[in-house]
Protein backbone atom coordinates (compact mmCIF):
# COMPACT_ATOMS: atom_id res chain seq x y z
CA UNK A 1 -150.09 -13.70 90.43
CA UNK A 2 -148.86 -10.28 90.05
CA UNK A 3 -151.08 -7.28 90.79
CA UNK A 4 -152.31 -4.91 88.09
CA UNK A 5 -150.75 -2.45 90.84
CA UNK A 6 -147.65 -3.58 91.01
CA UNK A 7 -144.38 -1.88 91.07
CA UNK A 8 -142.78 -3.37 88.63
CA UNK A 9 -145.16 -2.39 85.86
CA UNK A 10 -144.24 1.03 86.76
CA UNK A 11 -140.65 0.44 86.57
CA UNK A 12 -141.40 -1.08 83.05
CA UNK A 13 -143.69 1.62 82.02
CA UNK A 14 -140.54 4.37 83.05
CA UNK A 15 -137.86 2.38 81.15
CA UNK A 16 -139.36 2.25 78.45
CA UNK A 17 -140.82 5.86 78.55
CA UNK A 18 -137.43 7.09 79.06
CA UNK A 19 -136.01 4.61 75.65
CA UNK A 20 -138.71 6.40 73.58
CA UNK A 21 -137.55 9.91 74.74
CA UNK A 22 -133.50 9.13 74.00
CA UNK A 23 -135.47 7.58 70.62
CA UNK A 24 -136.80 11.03 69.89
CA UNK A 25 -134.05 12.95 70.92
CA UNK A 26 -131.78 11.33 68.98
CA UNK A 27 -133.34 11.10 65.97
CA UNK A 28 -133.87 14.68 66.25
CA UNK A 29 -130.23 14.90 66.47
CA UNK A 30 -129.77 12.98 63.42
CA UNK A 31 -131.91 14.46 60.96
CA UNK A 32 -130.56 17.92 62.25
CA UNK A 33 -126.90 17.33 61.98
CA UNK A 34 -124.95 17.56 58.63
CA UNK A 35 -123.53 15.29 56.47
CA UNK A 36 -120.10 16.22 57.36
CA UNK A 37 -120.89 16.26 61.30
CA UNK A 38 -122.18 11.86 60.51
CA UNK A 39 -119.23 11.43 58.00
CA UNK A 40 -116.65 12.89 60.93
CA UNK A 41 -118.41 10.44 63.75
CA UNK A 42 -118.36 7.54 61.43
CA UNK A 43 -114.81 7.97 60.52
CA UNK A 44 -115.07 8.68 57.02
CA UNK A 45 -112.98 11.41 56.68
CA UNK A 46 -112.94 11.32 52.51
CA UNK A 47 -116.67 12.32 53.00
CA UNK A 48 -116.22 14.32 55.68
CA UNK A 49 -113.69 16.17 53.50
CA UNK A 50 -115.84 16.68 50.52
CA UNK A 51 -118.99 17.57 52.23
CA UNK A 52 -116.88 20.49 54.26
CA UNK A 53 -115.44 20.88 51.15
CA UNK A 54 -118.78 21.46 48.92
CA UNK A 55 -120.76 23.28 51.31
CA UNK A 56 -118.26 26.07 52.08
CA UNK A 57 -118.38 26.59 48.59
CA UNK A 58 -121.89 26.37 48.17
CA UNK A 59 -122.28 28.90 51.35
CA UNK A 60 -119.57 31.18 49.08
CA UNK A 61 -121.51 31.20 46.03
CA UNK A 62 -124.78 31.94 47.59
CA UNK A 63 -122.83 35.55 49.30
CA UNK A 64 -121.71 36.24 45.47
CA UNK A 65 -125.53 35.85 44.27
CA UNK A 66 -126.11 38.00 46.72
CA UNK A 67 -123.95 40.66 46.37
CA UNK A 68 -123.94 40.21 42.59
CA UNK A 69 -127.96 41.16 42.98
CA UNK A 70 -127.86 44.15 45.12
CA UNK A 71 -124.80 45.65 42.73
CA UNK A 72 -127.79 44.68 39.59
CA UNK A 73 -129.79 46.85 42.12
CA UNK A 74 -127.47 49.96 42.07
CA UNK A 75 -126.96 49.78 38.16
CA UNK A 76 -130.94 49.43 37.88
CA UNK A 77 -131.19 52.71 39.84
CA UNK A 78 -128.04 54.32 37.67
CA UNK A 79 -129.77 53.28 35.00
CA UNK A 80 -133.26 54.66 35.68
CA UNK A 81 -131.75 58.05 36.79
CA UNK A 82 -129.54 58.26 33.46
CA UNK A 83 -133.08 58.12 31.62
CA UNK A 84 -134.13 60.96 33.34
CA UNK A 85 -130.90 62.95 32.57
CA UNK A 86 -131.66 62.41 29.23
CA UNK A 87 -135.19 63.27 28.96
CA UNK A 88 -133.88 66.62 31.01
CA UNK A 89 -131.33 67.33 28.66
CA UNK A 90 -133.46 66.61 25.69
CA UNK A 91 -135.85 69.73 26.49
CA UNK A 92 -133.30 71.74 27.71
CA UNK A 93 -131.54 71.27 24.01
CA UNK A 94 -135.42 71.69 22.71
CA UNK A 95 -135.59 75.17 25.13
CA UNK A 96 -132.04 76.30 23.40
CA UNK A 97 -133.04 75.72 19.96
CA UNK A 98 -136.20 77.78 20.46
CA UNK A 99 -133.87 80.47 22.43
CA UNK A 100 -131.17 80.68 19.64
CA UNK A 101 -133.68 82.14 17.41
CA UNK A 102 -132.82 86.35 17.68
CA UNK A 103 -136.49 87.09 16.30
CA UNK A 104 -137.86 86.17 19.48
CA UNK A 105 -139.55 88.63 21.32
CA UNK A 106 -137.70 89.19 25.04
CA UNK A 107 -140.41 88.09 26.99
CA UNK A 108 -139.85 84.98 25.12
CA UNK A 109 -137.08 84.95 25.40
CA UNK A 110 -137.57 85.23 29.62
CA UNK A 111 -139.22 82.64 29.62
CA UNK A 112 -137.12 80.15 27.97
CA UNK A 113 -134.36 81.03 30.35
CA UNK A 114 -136.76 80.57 33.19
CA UNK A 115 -137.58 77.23 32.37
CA UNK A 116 -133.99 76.21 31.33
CA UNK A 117 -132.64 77.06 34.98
CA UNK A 118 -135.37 75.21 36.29
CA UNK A 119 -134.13 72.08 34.12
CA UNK A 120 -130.60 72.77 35.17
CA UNK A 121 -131.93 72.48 38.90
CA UNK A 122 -133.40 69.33 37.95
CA UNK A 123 -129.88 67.95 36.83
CA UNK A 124 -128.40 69.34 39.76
CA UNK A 125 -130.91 67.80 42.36
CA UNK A 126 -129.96 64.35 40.36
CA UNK A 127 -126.48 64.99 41.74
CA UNK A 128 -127.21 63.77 45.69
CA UNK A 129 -128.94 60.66 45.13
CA UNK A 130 -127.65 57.56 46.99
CA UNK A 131 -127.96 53.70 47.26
CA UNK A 132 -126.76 52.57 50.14
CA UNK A 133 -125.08 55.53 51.35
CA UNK A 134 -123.26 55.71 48.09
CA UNK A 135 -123.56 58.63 45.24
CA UNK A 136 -125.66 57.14 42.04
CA UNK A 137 -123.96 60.28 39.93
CA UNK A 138 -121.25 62.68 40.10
CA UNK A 139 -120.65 66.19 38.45
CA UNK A 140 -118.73 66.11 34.94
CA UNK A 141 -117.15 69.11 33.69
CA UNK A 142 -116.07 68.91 29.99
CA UNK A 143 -113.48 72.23 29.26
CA UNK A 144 -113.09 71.18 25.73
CA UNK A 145 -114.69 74.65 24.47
CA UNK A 146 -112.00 76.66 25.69
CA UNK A 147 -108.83 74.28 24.00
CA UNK A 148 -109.38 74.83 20.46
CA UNK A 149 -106.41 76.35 18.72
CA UNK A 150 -109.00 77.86 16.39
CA UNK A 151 -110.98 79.72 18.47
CA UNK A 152 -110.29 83.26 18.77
CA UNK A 153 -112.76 84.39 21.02
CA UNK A 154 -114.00 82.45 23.22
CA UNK A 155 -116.73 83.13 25.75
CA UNK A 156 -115.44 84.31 28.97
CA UNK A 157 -114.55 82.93 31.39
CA UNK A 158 -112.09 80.97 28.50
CA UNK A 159 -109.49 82.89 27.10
CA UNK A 160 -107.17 83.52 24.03
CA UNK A 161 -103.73 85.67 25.01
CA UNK A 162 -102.76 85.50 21.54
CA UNK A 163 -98.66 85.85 21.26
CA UNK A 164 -97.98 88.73 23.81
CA UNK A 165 -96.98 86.22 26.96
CA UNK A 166 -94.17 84.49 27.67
CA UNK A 167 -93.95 81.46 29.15
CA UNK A 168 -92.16 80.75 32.70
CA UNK A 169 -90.72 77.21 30.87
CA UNK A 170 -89.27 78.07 27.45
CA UNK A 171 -86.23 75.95 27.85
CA UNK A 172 -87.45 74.75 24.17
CA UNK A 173 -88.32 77.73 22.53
CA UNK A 174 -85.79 80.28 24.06
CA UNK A 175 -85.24 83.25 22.38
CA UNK A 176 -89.08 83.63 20.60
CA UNK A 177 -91.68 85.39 21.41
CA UNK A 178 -94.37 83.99 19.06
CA UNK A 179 -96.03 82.17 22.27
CA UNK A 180 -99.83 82.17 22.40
CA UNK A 181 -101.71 80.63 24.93
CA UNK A 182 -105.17 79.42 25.45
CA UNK A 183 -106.80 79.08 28.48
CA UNK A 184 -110.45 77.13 29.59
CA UNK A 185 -111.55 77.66 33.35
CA UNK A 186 -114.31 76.17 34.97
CA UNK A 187 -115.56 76.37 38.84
CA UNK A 188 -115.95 72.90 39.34
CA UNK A 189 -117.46 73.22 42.43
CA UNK A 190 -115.10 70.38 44.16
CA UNK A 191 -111.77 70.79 45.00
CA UNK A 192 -110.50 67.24 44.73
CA UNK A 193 -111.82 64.79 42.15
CA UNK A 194 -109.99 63.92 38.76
CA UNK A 195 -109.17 65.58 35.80
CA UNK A 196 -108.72 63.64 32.14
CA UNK A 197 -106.35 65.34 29.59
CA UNK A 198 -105.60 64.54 26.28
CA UNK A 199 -102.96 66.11 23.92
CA UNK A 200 -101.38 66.52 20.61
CA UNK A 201 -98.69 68.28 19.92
CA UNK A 202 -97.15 67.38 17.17
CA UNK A 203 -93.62 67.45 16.57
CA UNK A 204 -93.42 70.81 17.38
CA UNK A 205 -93.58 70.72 21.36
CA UNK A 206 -96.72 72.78 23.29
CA UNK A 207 -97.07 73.44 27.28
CA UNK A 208 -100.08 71.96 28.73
CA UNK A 209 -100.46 72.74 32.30
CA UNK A 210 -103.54 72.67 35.19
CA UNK A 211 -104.09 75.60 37.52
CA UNK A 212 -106.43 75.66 40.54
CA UNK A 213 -107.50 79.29 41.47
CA UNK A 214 -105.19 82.07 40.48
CA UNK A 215 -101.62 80.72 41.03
CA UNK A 216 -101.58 77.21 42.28
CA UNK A 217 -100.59 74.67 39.29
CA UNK A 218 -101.22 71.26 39.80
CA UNK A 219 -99.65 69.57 36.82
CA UNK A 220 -97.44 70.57 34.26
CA UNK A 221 -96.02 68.70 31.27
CA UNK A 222 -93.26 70.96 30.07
CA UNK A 223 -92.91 70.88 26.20
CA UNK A 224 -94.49 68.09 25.48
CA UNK A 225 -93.80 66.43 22.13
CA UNK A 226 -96.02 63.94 19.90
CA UNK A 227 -95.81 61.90 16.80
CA UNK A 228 -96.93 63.53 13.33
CA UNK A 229 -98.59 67.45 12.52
CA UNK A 230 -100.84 66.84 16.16
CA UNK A 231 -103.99 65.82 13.19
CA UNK A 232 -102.43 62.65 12.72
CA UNK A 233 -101.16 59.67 15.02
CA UNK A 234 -102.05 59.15 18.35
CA UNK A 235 -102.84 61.60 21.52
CA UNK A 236 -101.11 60.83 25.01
CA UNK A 237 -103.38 60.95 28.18
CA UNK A 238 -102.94 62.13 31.54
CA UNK A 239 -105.28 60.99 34.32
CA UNK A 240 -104.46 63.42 37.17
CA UNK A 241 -105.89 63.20 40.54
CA UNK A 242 -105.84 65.51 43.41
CA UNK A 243 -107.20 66.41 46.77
CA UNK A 244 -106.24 68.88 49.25
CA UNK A 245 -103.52 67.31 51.83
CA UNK A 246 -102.31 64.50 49.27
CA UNK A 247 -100.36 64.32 46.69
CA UNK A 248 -100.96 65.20 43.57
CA UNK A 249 -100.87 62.40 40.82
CA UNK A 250 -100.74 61.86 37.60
CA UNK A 251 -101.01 57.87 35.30
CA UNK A 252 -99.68 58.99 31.86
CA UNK A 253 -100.75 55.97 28.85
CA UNK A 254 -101.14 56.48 25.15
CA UNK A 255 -103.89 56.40 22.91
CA UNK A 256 -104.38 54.39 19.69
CA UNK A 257 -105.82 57.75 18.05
CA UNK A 258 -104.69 56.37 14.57
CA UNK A 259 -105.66 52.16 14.88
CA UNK A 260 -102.46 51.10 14.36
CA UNK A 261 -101.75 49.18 17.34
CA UNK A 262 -98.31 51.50 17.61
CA UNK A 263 -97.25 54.06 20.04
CA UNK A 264 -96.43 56.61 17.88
CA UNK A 265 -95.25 58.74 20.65
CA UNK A 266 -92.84 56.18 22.74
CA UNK A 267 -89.86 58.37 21.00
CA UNK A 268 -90.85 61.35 22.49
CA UNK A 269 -90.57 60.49 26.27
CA UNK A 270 -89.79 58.09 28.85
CA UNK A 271 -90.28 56.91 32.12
CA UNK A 272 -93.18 55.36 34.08
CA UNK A 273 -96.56 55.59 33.97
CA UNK A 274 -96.56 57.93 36.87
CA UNK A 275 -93.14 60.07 36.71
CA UNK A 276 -92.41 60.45 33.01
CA UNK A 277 -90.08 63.04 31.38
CA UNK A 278 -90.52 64.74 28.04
CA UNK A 279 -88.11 64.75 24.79
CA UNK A 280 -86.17 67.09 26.44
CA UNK A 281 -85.46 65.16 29.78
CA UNK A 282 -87.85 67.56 31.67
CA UNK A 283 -90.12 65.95 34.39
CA UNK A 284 -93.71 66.30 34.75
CA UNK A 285 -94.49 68.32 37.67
CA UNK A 286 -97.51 68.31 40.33
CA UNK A 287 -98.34 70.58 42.82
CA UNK A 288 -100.62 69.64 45.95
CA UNK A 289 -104.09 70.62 46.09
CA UNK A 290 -105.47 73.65 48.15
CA UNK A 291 -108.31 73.08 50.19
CA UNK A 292 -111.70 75.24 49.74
CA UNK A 293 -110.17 76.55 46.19
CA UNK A 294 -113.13 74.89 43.47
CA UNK A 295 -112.13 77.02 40.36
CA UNK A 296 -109.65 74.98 37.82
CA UNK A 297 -108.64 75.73 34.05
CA UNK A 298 -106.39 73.90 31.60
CA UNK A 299 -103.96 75.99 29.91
CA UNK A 300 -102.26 75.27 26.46
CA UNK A 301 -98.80 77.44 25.78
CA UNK A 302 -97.87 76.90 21.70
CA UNK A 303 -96.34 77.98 18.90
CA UNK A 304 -97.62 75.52 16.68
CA UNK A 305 -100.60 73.46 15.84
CA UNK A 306 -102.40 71.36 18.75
CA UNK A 307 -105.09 69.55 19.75
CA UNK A 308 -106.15 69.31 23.90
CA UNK A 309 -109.22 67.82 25.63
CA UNK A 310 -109.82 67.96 29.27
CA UNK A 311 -112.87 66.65 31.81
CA UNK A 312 -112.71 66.90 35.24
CA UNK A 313 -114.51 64.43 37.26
CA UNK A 314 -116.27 64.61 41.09
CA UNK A 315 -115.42 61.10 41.46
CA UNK A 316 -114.62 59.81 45.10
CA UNK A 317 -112.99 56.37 45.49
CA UNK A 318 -115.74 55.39 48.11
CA UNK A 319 -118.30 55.75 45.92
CA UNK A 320 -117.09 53.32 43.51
CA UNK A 321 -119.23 49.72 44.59
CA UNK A 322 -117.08 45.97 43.90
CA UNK A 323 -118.12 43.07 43.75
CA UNK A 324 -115.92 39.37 43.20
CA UNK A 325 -117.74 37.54 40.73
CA UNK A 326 -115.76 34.44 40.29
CA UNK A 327 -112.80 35.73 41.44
CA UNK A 328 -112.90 38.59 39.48
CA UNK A 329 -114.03 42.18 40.46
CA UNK A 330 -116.01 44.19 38.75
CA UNK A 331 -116.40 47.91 39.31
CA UNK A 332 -119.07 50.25 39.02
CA UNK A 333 -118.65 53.91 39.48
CA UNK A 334 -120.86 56.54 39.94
CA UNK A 335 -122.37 57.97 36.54
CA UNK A 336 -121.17 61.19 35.36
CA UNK A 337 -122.49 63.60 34.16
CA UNK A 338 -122.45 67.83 33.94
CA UNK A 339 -125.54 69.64 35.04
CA UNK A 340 -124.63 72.42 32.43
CA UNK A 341 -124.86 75.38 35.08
CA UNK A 342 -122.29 77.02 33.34
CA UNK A 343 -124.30 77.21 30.26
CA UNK A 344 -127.57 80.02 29.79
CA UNK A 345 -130.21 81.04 26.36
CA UNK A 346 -130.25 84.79 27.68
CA UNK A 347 -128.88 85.68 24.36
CA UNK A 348 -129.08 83.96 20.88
CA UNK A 349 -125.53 83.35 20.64
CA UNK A 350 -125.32 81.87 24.04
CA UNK A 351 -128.41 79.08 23.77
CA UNK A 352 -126.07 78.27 20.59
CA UNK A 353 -123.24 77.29 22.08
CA UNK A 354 -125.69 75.91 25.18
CA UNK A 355 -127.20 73.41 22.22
CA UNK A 356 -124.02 72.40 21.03
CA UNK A 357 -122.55 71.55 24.94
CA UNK A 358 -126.03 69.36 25.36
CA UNK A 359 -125.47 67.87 21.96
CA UNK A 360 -121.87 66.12 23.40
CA UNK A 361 -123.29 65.94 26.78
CA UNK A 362 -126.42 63.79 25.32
CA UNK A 363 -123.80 61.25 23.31
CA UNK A 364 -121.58 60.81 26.61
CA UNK A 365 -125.23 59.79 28.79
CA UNK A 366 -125.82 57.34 26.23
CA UNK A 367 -122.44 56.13 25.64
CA UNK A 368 -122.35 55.24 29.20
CA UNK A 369 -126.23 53.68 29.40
CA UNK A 370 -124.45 51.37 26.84
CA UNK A 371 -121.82 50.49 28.85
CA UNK A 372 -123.93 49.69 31.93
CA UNK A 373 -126.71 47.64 29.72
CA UNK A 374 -123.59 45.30 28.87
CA UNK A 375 -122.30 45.07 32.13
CA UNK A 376 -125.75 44.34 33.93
CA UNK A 377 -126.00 41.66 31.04
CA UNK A 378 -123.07 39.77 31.77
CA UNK A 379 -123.63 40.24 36.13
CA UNK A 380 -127.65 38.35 35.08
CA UNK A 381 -125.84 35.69 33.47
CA UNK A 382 -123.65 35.32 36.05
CA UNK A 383 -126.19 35.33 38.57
CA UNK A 384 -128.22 32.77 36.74
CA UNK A 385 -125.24 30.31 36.42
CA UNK A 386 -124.01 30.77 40.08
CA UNK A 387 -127.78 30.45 40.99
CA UNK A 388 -127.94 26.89 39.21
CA UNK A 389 -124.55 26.09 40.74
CA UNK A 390 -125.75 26.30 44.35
CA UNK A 391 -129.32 24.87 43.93
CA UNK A 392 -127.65 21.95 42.03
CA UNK A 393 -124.60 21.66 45.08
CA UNK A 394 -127.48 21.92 48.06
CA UNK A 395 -129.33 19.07 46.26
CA UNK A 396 -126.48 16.91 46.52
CA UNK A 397 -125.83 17.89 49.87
CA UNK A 398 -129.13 17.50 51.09
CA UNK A 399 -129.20 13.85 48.82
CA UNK A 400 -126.13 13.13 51.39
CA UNK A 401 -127.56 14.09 54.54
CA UNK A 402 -130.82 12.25 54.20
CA UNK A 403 -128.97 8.56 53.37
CA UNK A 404 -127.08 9.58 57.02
CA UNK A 405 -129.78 10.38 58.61
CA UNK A 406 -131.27 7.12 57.78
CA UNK A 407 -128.22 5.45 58.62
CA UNK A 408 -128.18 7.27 62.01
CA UNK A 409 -132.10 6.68 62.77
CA UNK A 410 -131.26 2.76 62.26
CA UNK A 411 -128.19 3.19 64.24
CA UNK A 412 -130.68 5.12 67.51
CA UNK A 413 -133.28 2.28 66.78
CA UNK A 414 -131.12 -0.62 67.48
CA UNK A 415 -129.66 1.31 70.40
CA UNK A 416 -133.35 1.61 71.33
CA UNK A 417 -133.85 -1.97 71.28
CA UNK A 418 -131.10 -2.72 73.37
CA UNK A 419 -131.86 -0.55 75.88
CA UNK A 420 -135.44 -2.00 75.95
CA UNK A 421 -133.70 -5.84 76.11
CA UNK A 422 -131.35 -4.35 78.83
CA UNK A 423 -134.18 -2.72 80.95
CA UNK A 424 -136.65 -6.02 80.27
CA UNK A 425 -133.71 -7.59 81.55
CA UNK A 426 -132.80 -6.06 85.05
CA UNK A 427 -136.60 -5.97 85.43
CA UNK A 428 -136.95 -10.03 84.90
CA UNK A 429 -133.86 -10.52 87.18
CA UNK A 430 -135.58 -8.69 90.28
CA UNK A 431 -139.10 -10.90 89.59
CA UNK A 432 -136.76 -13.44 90.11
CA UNK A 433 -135.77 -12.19 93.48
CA UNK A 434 -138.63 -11.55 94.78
CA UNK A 435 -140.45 -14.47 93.78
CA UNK A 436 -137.36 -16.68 95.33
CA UNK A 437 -137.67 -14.48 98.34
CA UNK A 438 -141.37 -15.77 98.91
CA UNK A 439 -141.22 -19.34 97.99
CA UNK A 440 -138.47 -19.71 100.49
């Protein structure tokens, strides 16, 4: 009889000590690896296929929630910060209503300007605040209150030469001297971003033409021709863009002033969106920008009637945030708006005119709240749907992996049990041995 010492209860006790451990390690293995991994090693490769197939897309989807939710965080901020503007602006325009008043006594007076520079500081500090490293808002310059054919005398620095100049480009108009010209200049404090123009001349041709500092002009339309009286029919637009050491450029489109769905104007001029040529077969010119120089105004040369409207805008192309949201990108810029530091209520007349400027400056915040409540809308729902999309393709995934990991824990078990049989085996054969050994 065998000893309770023995060595071969050792060597039994070690095999199967050692099946147990490749038991644990490789059902370890199994439950960790994927489905595709089991599909690959069992030579499935249509399941191999789809499972790569599904979870790179699931893995894709789950970056676009992602993304899609810190871009909902940016517009949340935008959003917040555009409330503020407006609760700013709304006292200043209370503070200029109170200053317009001329019965008001001067230290009144004092101190409504006081606090309306403070408020203007507040829109100012608005200016510098960042997500991420990128600008929430940039400055917006509107120079609409110095292009108004109408106006007379406008407040400085904006100016009316009335007909005693004569334009440098009268290839139309050659021979008269009835040219007046109106001029609106703002110190934009950049000098680079964009600046918006929209015209009507009429059928009667006007110059419109942008100037930084004292001589340098950075776009100039020649006589530039429209559809109907310029208080009818549709306005063209030029979206000009410069920046010291580049060149300057210009995308020219129409507008559908009149909700026809016509381009009244398409007679009037040709060429591409970015090199077009009036009536006349005169280019468009651009200048480039000069560095340092942050003073711009928008001139109108006519004859005639017109109507102009210009905005500049601080806008940097790498502050403007993307994201793909199913396939698609969607941009969000930062919000602008001006900080009115051109404006003042030291006198009546001027918290007038200050009102009026935060009247249209209070209708363009809102205009673009609107537009960034619709787009936040349709990023939530498309958050929510690619949300349900990858908990619904990680179920089925995960349904996959745990029928092969029970396929691969049956496959270790019966390797287990052969390795047992095997080890029980060479064991039995050396009893054999050694109990022929002594009987002989």
């Amino acid at each position: 009889m065998l000893s309770p010492n023995a060595s071969i209860f050792g060597n039994l006790s070690h095999a199967t000590s050692k099946a147990l451990l490749g038991l644990q390690r490789s059902t370890n293995k199994a439950l960790s690896v994927s489905a595709t991994e089991v599909a690959i090693t069992k030579g499935n490769s249509g399941d191999a296929s789809y499972s790569a197939r599904m979870s790179s897309l699931s893995d894709r989807k789950k970056i676009e929630v992602q993304n899609i939710q810190n871009f909902l965080t940016y517009a949340q901020i935008q959003d917040a910060g555009l409330e503020n503007v407006l609760q700013v602006m709304d006292r200043m325009a209370s503070v200029a209503g109170s200053a317009s008043n001329d019965l008001i006594s001067s230290s009144e007076r004092g101190m409504y300007h006081a606090e309306f520079e403070s408020l203007q500081k507040n829109l100012y500090d608005l200016q510098s605040t960042k997500f991420q490293g990128h600008y929430i808002f940039q400055e917006s310059v509107d120079f609409d209150s110095g292009l108004n054919e109408t106006e007379q005398n406008p407040t400085a620095p904006d100016t009316y030469e009335h007909r005693n100049v004569d334009s440098t480009d009268d290839s139309y108009y050659s021979g008269l001297t009835t040219l007046s010209r109106w001029t609106a200049t703002k110190d934009v404090r950049y000098d680079r971003g964009t600046l918006t123009l929209k015209v009507n001349a009429g059928t009667a041709p006007e110059r419109f033409y942008v100037k930084q500092g004292a001589n340098n002009i950075l776009f100039d339309s020649s006589w530039w021709q429209t559809a109907g009286s310029a208080y009818n029919q549709d306005f063209d637009q030029f979206v000009i863009q410069y920046s010291p050491g580049e060149s300057t450029t210009y995308n020219y489109s129409y507008l559908d002033s009149d909700l026809d769905g016509v381009d009244d104007n398409s007679s009037y001029n040709s060429g591409s969106s970015g090199s077009m040529t009036n009536f006349n077969g005169d280019p468009i010119l651009t200048n480039s920008a000069q560095a340092n120089e942050t003073q711009l105004s928008v001139i109108v040369e006519s004859r005639s009637l017109f109507q102009a409207e210009a905005r500049f805008d601080a806008l940097l192309s790498d502050d403007v945030l993307s994201v793909d949201v199913g396939g698609q990108k969607v941009n969000l810029s930062p919000a602008l708006f001006s900080t009115l530091y051109d404006v003042s209520v030291d006198s009546n007349e001027n918290a007038s005119t200050a009102a009026a400027r935060i009247l249209n400056e209070l209708d363009n915040v809102l205009k673009q709240r609107g537009n960034l409540a619709s787009m936040v809308n349709d990023l939530s729902i498309s958050a929510d749907r690619l949300s349900s999309y990858v908990i619904a393709e990680q179920s089925n995934l995960a349904k996959k992996e745990r029928d092969y990991a029970e396929t691969a824990i049956d496959l270790v078990k019966k390797n287990l049990r052969s390795d047992v049989t095997s080890s029980l085996l060479v064991q039995s054969r050396g009893i054999n041995r050694n109990l022929m050994s002594k009987l002989l």
